[in-house]
Protein backbone atom coordinates (compact mmCIF):
# COMPACT_ATOMS: atom_id res chain seq x y z
CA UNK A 1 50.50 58.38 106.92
CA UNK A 2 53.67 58.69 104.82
CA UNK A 3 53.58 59.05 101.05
CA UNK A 4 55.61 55.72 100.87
CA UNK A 5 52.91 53.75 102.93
CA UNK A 6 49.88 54.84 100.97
CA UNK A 7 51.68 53.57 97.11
CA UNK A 8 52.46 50.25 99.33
CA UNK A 9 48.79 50.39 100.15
CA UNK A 10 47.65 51.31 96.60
CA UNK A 11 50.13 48.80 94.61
CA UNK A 12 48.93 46.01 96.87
CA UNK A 13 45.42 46.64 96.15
CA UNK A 14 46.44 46.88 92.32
CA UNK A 15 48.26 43.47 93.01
CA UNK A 16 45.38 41.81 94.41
CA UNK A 17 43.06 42.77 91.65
CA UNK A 18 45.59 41.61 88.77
CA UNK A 19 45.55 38.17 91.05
CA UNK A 20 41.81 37.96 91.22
CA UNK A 21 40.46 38.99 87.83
CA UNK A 22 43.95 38.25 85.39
CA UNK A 23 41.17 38.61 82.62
CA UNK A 24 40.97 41.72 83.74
CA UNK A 25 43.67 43.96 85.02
CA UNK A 26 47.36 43.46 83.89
CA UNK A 27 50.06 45.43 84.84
CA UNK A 28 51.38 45.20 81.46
CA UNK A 29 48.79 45.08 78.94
CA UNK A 30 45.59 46.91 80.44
CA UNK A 31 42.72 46.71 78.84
CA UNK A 32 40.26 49.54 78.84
CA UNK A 33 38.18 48.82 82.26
CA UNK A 34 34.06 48.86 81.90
CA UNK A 35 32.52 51.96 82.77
CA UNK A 36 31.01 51.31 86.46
CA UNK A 37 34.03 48.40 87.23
CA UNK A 38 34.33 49.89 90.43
CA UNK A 39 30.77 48.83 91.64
CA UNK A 40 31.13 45.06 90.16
CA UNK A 41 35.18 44.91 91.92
CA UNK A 42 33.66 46.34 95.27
CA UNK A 43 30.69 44.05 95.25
CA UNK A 44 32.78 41.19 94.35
CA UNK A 45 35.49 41.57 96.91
CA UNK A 46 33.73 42.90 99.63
CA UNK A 47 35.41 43.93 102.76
CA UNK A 48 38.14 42.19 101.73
CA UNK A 49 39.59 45.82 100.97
CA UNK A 50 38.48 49.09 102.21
CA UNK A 51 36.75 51.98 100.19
CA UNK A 52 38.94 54.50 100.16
CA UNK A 53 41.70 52.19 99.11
CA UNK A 54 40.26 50.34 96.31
CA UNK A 55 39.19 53.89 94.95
CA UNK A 56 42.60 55.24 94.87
CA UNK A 57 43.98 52.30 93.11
CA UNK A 58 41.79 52.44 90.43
CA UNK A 59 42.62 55.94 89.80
CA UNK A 60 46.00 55.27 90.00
CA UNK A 61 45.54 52.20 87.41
CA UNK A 62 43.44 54.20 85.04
CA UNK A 63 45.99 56.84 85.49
CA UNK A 64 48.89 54.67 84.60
CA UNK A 65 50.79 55.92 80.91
CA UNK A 66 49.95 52.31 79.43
CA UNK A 67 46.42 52.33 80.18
CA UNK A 68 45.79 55.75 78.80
CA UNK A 69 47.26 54.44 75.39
CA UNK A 70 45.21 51.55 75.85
CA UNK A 71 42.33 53.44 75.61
CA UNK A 72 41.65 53.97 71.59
CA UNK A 73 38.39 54.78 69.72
CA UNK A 74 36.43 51.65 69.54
CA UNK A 75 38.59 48.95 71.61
CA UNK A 76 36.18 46.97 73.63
CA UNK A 77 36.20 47.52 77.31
CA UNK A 78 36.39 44.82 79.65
CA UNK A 79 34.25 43.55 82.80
CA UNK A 80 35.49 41.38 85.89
CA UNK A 81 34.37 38.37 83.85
CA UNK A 82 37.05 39.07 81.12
CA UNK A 83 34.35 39.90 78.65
CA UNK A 84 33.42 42.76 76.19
CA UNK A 85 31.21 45.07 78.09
CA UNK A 86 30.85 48.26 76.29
CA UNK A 87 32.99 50.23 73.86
CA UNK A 88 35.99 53.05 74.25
CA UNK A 89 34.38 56.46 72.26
CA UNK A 90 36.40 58.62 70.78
CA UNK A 91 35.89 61.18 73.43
CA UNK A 92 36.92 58.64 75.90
CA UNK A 93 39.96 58.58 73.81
CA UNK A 94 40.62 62.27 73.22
CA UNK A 95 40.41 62.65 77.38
CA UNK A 96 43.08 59.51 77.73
CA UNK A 97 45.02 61.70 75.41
CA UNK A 98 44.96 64.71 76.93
CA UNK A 99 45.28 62.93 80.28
CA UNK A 100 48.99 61.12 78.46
CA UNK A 101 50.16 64.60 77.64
CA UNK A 102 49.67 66.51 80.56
CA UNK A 103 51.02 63.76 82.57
CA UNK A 104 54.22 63.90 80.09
CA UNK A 105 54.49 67.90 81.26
CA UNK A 106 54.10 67.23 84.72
CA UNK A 107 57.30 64.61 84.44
CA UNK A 108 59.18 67.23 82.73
CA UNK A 109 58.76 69.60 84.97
CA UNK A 110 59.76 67.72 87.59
CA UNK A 111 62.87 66.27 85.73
CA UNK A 112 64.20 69.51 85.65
CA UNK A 113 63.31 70.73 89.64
CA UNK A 114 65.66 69.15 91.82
CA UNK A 115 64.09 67.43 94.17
CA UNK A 116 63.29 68.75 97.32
CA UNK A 117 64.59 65.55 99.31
CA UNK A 118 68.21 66.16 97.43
CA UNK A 119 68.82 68.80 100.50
CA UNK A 120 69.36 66.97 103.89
CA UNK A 121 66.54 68.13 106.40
CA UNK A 122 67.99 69.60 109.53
CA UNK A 123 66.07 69.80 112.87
CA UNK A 124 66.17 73.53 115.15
CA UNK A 125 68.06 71.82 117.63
CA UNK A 126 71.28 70.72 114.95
CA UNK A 127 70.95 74.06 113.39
CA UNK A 128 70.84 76.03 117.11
CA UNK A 129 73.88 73.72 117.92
CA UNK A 130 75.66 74.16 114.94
CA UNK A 131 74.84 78.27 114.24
CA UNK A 132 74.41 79.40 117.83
CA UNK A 133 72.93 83.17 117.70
CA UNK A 134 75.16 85.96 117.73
CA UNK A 135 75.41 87.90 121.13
CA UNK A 136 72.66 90.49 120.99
CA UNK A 137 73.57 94.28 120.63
CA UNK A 138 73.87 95.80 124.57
CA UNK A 139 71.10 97.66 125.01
CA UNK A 140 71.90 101.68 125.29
CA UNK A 141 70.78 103.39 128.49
CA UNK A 142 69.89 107.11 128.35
CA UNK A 143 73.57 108.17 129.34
CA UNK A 144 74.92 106.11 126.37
CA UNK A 145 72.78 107.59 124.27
CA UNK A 146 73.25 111.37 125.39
CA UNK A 147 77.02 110.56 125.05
CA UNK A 148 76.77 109.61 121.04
CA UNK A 149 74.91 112.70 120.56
CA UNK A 150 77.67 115.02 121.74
CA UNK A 151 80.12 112.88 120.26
CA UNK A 152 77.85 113.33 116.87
CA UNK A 153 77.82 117.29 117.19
CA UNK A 154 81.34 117.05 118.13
CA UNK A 155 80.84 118.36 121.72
CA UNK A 156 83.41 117.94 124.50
CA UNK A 157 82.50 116.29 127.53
């Protein structure tokens, strides 16, 4: 499955949460998510979604830039009911912030690799089309080669 298919996947799963619990999940204000939410959205939408997908897009939403800076030392976190369920601690806090500023490294980084789809991928056969192989080297047979060694030493013939 292509990289482009699974975020389709992911960011559909995202949508449907942010349509089924607004109270919730938002796209542009999150609010920090209750510790276990992943239990309470499972049993609540059932096999609506599948496992492995709902698990990856709640990493990718609790990996998201704005919910990391959502997450500060004593906000309230938030159940599927929209209410308080819990508390953010400040090591909860210190890992969202370590979390922000590798994430801010790993963009940099990449901002300043060019990208490896910039160069156009080329199958064998174009290459083999376009750069056929040169000719190989005739192969020497023992006559050849007894004639460059006198021509080495500087025999006559």
């Amino acid at each position: 499955m292509s990289t482009a298919a699974k975020r389709a996947r992911i960011s559909s799963v995202i949508k449907l949460l942010c349509d089924r619990f607004p109270q919730t999940f938002s796209r542009r204000a999150p609010k920090p998510l209750k510790v276990g939410v992943y239990a309470d959205v499972l049993a609540a939408l059932g096999d609506t979604v599948q496992l492995r997908d709902l698990k990856s897009a709640l990493g990718a939403y609790t990996s998201n830039a704005r919910y990391l800076r959502a997450l500060t030392g004593g906000a309230p976190r938030i159940g599927l009911d929209g209410k308080p369920a819990g508390t953010v601690t400040p090591e909860d806090e210190a890992v969202a912030r370590r979390r922000l500023a590798e994430s801010v490294k790993r963009e940099a980084r990449q901002a300043t690799v060019p990208p490896a789809q910039a160069v156009p991928k080329v199958s064998p056969i174009e290459t083999a089309a376009e750069n056929p192989k040169p000719p190989a080297p005739k192969r020497l047979s023992l006559a050849d080669l007894r004639e460059a060694g006198r021509r080495r030493r500087g025999d006559a013939a």
